[in-house]
N, C-alpha and C. Protein backbone atom coordinates (compact mmCIF):
# COMPACT_ATOMS: atom_id res chain seq x y z
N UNK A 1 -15.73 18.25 -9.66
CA UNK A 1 -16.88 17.38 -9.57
C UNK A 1 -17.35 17.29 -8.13
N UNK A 2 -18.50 17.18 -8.20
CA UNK A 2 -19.60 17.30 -6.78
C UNK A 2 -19.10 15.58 -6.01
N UNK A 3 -18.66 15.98 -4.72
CA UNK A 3 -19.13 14.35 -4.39
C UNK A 3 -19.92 13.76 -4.07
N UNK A 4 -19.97 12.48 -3.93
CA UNK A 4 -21.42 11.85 -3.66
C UNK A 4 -21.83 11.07 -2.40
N UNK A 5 -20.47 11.34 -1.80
CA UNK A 5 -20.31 10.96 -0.08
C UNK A 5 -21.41 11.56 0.62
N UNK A 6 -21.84 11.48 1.96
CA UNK A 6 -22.34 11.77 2.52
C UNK A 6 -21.70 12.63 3.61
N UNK A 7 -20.69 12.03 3.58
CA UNK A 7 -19.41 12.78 4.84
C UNK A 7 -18.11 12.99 4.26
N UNK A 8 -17.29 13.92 3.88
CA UNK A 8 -16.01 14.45 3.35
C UNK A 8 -15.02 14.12 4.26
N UNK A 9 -15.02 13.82 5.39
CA UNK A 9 -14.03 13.81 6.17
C UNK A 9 -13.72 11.49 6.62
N UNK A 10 -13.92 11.10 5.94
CA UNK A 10 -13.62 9.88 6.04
C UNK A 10 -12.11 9.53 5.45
N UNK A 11 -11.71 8.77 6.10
CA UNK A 11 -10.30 8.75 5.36
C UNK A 11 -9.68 7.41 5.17
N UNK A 12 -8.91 6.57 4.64
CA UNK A 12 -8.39 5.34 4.02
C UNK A 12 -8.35 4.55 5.71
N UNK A 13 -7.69 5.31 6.51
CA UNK A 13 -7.01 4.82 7.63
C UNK A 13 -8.56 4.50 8.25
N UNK A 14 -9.93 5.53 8.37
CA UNK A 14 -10.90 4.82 8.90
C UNK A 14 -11.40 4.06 8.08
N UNK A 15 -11.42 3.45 6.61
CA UNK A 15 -12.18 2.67 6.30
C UNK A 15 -11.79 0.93 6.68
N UNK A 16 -10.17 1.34 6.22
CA UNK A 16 -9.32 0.11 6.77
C UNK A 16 -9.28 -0.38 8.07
N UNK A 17 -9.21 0.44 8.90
CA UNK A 17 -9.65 0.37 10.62
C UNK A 17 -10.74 -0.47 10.94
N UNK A 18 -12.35 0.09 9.86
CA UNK A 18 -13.15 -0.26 10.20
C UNK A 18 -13.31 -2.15 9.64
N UNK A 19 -12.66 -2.29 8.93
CA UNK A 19 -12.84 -3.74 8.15
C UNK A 19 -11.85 -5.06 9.34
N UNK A 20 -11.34 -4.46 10.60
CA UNK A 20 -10.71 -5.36 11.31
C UNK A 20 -11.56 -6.01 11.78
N UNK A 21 -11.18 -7.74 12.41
CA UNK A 21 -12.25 -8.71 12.10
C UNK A 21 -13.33 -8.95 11.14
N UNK A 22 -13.00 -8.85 10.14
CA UNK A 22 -13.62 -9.08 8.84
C UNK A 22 -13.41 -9.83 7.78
N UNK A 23 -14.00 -10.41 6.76
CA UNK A 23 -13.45 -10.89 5.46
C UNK A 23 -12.64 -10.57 4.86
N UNK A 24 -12.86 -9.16 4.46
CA UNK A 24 -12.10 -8.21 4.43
C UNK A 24 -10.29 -8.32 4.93
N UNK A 25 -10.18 -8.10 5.71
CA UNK A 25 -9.33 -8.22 6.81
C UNK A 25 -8.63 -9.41 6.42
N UNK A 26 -9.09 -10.85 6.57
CA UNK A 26 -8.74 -12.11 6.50
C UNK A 26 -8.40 -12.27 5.13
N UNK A 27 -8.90 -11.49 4.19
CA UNK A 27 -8.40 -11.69 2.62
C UNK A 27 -7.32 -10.65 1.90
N UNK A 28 -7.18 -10.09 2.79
CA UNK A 28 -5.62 -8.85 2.99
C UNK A 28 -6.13 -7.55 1.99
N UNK A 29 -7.47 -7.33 1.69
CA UNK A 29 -7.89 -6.47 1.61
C UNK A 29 -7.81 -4.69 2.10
N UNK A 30 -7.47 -4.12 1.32
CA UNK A 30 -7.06 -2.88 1.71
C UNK A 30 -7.32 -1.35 0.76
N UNK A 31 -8.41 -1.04 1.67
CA UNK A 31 -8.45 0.34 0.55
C UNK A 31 -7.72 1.18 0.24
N UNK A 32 -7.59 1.79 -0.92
CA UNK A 32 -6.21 2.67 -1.58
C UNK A 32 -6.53 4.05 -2.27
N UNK A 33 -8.17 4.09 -2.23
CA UNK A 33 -8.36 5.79 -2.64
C UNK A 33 -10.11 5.72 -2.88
N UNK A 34 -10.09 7.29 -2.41
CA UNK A 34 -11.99 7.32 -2.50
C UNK A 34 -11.55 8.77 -3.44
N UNK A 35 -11.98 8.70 -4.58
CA UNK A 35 -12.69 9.83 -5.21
C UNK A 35 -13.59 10.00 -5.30
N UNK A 36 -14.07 11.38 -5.74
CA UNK A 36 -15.53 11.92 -5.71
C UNK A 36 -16.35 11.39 -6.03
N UNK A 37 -16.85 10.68 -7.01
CA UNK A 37 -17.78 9.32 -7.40
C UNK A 37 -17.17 7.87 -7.45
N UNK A 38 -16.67 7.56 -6.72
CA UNK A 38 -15.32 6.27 -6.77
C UNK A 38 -14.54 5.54 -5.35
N UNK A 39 -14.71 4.57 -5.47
CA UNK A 39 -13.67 3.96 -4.59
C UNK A 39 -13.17 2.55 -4.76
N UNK A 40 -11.66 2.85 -4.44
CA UNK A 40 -10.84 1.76 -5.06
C UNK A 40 -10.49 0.90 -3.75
N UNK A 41 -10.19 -0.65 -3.73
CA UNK A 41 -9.75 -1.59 -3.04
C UNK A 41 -8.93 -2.61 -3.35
N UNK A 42 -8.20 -3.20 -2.68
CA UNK A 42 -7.34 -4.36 -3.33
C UNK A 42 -6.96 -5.53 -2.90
N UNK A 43 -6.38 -6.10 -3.20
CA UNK A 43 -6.23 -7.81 -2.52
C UNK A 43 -5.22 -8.51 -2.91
N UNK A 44 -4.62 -9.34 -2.11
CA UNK A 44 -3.09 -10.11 -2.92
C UNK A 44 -3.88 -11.12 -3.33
N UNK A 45 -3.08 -11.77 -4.29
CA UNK A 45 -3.66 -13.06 -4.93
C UNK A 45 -2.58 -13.78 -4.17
N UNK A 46 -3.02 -14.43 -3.11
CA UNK A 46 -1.78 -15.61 -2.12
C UNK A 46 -3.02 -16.68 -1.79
N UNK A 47 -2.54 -17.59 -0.92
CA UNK A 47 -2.63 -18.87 -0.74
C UNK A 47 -4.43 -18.79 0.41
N UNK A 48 -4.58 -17.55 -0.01
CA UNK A 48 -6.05 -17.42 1.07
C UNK A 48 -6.92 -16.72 -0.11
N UNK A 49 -6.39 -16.45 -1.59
CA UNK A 49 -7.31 -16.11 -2.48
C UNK A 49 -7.49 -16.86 -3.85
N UNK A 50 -7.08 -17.95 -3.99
CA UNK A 50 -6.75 -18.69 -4.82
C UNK A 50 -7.16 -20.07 -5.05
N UNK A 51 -7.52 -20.85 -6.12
CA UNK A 51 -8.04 -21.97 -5.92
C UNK A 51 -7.01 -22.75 -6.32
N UNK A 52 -7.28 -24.22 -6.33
CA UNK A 52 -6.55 -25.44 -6.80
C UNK A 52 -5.49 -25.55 -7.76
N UNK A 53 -6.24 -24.67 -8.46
CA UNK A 53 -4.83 -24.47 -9.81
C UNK A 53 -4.05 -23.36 -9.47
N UNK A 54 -4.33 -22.36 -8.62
CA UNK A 54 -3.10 -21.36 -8.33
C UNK A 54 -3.36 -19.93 -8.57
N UNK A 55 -5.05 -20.17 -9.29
CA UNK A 55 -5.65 -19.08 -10.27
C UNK A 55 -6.55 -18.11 -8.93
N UNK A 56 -6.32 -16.86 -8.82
CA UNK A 56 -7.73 -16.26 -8.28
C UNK A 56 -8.84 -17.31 -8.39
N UNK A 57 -9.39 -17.04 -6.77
CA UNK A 57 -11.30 -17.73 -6.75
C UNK A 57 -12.27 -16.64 -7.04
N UNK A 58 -12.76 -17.38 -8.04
CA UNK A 58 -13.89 -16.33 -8.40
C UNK A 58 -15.09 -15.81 -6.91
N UNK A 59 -14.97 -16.42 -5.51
CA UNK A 59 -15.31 -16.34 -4.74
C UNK A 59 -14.97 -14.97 -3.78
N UNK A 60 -13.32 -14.94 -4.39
CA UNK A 60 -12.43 -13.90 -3.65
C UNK A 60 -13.00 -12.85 -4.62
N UNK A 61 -12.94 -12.96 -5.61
CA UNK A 61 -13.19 -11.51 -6.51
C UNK A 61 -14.66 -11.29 -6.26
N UNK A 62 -15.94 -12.02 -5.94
CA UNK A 62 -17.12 -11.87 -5.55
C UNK A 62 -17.04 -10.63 -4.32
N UNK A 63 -16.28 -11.72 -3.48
CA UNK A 63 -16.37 -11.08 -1.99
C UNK A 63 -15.34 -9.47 -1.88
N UNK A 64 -14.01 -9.02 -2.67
CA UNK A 64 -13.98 -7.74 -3.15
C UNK A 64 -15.10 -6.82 -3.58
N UNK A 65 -15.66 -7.28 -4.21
CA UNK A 65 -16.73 -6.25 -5.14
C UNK A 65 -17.34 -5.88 -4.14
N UNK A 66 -17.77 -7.26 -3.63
CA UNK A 66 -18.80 -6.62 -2.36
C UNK A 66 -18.49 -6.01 -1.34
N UNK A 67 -17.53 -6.37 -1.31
CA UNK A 67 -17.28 -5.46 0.31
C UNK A 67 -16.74 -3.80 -0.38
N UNK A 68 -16.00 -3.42 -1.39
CA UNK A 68 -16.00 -2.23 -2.06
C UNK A 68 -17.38 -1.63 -2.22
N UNK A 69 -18.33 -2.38 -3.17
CA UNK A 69 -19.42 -1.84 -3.20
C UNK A 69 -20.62 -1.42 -1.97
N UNK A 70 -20.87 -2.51 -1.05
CA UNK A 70 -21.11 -2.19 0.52
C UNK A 70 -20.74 -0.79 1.04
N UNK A 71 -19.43 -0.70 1.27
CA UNK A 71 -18.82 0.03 1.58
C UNK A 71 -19.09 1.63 1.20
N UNK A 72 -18.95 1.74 -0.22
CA UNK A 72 -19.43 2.72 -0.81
C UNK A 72 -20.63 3.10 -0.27
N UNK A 73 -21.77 2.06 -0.73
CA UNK A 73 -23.06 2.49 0.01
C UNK A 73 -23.40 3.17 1.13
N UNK A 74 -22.32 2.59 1.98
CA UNK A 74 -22.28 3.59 3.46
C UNK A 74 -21.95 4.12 3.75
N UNK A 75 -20.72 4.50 2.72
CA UNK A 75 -20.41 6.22 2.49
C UNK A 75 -21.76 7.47 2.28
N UNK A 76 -22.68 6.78 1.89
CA UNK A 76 -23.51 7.39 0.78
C UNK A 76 -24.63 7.95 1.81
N UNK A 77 -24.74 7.19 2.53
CA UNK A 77 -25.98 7.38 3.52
C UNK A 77 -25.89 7.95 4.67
N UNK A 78 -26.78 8.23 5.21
CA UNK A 78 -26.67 8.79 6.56
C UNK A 78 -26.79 7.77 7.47
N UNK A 79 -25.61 7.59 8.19
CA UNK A 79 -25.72 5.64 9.10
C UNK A 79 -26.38 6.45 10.41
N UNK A 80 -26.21 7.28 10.94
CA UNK A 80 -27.25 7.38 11.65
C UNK A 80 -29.33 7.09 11.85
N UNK A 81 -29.65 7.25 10.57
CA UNK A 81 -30.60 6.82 10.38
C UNK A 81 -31.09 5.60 9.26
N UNK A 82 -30.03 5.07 8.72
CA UNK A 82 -30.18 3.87 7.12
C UNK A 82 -28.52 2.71 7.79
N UNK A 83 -29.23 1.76 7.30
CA UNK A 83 -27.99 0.65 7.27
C UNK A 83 -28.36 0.30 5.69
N UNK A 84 -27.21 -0.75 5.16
CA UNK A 84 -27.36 -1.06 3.72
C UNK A 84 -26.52 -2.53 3.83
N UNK A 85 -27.42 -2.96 2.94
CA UNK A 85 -27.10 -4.46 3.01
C UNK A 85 -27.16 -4.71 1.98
N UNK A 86 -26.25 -6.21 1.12
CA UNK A 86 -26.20 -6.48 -0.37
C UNK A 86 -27.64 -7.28 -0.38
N UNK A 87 -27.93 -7.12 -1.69
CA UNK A 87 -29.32 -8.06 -2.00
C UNK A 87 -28.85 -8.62 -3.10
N UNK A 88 -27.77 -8.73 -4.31
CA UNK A 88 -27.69 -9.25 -5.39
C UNK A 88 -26.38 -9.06 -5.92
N UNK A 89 -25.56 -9.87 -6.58
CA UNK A 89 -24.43 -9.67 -6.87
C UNK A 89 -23.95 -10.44 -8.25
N UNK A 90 -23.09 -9.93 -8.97
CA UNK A 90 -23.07 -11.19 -10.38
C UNK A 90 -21.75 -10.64 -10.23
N UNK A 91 -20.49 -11.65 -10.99
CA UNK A 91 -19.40 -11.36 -11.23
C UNK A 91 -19.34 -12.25 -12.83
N UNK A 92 -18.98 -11.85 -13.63
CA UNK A 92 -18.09 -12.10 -14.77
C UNK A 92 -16.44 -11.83 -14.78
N UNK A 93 -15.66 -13.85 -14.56
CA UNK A 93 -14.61 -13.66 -14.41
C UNK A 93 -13.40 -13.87 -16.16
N UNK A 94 -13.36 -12.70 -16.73
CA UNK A 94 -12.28 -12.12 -17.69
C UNK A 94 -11.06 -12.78 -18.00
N UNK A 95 -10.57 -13.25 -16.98
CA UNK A 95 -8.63 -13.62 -16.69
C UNK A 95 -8.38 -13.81 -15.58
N UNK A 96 -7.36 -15.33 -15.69
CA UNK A 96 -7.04 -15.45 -14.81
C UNK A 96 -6.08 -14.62 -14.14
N UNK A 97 -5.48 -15.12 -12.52
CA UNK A 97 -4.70 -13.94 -12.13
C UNK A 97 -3.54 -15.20 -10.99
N UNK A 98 -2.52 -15.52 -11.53
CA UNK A 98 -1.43 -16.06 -10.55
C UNK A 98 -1.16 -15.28 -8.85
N UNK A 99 -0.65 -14.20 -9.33
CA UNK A 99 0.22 -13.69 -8.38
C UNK A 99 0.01 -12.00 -8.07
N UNK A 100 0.67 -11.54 -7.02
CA UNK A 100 0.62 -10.14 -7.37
C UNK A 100 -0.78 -9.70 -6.54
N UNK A 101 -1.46 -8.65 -6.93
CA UNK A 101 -2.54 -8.22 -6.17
C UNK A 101 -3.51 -7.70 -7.59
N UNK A 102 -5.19 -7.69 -7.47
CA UNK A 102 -5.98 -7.06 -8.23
C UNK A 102 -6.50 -5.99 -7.37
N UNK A 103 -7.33 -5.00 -7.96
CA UNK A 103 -7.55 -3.87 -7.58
C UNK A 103 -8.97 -3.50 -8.23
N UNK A 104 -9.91 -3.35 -7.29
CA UNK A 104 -11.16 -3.12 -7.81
C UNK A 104 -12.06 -1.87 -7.53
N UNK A 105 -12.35 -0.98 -8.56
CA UNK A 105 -12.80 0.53 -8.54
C UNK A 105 -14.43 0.35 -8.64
N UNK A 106 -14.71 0.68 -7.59
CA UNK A 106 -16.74 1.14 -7.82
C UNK A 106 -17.14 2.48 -7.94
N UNK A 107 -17.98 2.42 -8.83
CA UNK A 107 -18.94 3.28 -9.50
C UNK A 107 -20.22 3.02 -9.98
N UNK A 108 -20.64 4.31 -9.24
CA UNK A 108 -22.56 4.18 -9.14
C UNK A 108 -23.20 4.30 -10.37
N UNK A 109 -24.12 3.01 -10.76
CA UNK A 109 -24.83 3.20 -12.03
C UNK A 109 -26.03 3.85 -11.59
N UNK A 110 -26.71 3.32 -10.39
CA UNK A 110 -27.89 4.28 -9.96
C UNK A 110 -27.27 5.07 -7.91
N UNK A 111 -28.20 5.66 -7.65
CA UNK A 111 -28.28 6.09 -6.13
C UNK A 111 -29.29 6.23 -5.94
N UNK A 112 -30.50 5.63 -5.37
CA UNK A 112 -31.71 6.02 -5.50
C UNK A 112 -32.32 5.94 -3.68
N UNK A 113 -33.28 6.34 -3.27
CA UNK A 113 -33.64 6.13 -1.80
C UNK A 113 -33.57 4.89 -1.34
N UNK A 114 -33.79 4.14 -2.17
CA UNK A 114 -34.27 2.54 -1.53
C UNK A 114 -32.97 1.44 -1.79
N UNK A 115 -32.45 1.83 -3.06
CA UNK A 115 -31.17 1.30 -3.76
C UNK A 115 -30.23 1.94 -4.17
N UNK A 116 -29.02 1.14 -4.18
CA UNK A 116 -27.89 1.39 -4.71
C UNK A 116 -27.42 0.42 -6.03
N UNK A 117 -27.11 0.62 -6.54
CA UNK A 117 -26.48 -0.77 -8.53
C UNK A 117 -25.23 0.04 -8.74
N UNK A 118 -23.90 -0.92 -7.88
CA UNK A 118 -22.88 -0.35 -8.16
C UNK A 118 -21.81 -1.16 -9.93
N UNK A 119 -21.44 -0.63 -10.71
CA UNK A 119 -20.49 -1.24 -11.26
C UNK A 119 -19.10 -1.26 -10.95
N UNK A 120 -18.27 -2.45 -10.75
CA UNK A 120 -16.98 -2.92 -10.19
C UNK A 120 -16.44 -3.49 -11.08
N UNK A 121 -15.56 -3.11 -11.61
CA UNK A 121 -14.13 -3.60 -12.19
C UNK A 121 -12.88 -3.68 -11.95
N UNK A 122 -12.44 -5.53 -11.77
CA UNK A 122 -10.94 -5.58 -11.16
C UNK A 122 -10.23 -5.90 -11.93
N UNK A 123 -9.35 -5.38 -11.61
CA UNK A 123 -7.47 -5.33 -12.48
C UNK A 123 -6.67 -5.89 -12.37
N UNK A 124 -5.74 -6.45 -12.88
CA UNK A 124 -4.49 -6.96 -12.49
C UNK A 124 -3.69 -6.05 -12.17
N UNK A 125 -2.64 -5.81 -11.63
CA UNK A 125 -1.10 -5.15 -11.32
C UNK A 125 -0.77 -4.69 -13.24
N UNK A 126 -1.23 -5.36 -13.74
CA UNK A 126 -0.89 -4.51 -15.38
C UNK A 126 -2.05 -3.81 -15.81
N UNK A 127 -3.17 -3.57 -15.08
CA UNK A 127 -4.46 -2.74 -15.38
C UNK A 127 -5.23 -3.30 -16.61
N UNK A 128 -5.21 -5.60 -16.54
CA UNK A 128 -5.83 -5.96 -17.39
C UNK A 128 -7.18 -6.32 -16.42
N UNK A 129 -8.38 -6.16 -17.55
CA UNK A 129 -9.60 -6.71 -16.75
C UNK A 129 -9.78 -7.87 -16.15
N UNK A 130 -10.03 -8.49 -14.87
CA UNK A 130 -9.78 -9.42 -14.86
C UNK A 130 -11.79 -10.03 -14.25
N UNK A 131 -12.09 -8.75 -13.58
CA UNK A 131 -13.69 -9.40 -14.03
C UNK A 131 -14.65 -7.85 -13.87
N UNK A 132 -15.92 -8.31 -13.61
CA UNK A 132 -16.67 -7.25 -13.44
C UNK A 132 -18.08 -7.74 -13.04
N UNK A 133 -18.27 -6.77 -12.15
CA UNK A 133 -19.38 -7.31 -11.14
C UNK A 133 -20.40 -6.37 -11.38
N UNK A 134 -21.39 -6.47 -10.87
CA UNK A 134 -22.40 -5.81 -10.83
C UNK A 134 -22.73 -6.08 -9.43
N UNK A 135 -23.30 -4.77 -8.17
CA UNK A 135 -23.60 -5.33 -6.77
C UNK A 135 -24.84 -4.51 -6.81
N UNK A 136 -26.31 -4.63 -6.10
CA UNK A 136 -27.59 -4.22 -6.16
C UNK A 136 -27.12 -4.21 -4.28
N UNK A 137 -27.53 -2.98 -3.66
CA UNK A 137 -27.70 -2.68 -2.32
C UNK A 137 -28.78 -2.29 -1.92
N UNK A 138 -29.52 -2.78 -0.60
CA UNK A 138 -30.97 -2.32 -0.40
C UNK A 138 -30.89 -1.10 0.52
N UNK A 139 -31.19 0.12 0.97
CA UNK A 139 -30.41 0.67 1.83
C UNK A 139 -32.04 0.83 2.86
N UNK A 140 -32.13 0.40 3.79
CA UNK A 140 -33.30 -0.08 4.90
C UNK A 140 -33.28 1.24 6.22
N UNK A 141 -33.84 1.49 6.66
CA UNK A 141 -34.49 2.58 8.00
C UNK A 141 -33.94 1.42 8.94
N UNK A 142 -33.24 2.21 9.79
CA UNK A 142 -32.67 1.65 11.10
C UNK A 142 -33.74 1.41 11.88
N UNK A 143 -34.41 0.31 13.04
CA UNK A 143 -35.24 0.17 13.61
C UNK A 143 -35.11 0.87 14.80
C-alpha cells in the first residue's frame, strides 16, 4: 500500500521528541506506530487522566484524538509551505476505562487541499472500544 505521508523518513522518536512541552507530554502520551494510512498513540489512564469517579475524562480522550489526528495532518503536508490546525472535533464516549492505558489509531476519511476528517478510535489494553471521535483539520498557507 501507497503511503500517504508526505515524508517517509519520520520516525516515533521524532514525533515523541516533538510533543515535549506539550499536552501531550503532560498527559503521558506517546506514539507507538505510523503505518501507511495510520497512526497510533496512547495514554495511561492515572491520576492526570481521570475524573472524580476514577473513570477516564472524556476531556483526556478528546485531547488524544486530537493531538493523533493533528499530528497526522502534518505528516500529510508540506510544513514548509501549510500549517494545520483543528477546526472541529466530536467524541462519543463507549466505556468506561479504570486503569491501564488506551490507545488511539487515526484514519483518513477524507484528504482534501483545504481539509483533513480524520476517524479515531480508542481502546482499552483488551482492544475494547472505548470511544470514537471524529477530528475536521483546516490545513491554511503559511503567511
Amino acid at each position: 500500500m501507497k503511503t500517504i505521508w508526505h515524508s517517509t523518513n519520520v520516525s516515533l522518536d521524532d514525533l515523541n521528541e516533538m510533543s515535549s512541552k506539550t499536552m501531550g507530554e503532560y498527559l503521558g502520551m506517546e506514539f507507538t506506530e505510523i503505518g501507511p494510512d495510520y497512526l497510533k498513540i496512547m495514554m495511561p489512564v492515572d491520576h492526570r487522566t481521570v475524573q472524580p469517579y476514577g473513570l477516564l475524562h472524556g476531556g483526556a480522550s478528546a485531547a488524544l484524538a486530537e493531538t493523533v489526528g493533528s499530528v497526522a495532518s502534518a505528516l500529510i503536508i508540506d510544513q514548509e509551505k501549510y500549517i494545520c490546525v483543528g477546526m472541529e472535533i466530536n467524541a462519543n464516549h463507549i466505556r468506561g476505562v479504570k486503569s491501564g492505558y488506551v490507545h488511539a489509531v487515526a484514519k483518513p476519511l477524507h484528504i482534501g487541499a483545504t481539509s483533513h476528517v480524520w476517524d479515531i478510535r480508542i481502546t482499552d489494553d483488551q482492544h475494547k472500544l472505548v470511544c470514537v471521535s471524529r477530528l475536521t483539520v483546516a490545513i491554511l498557507a503559511k503567511r
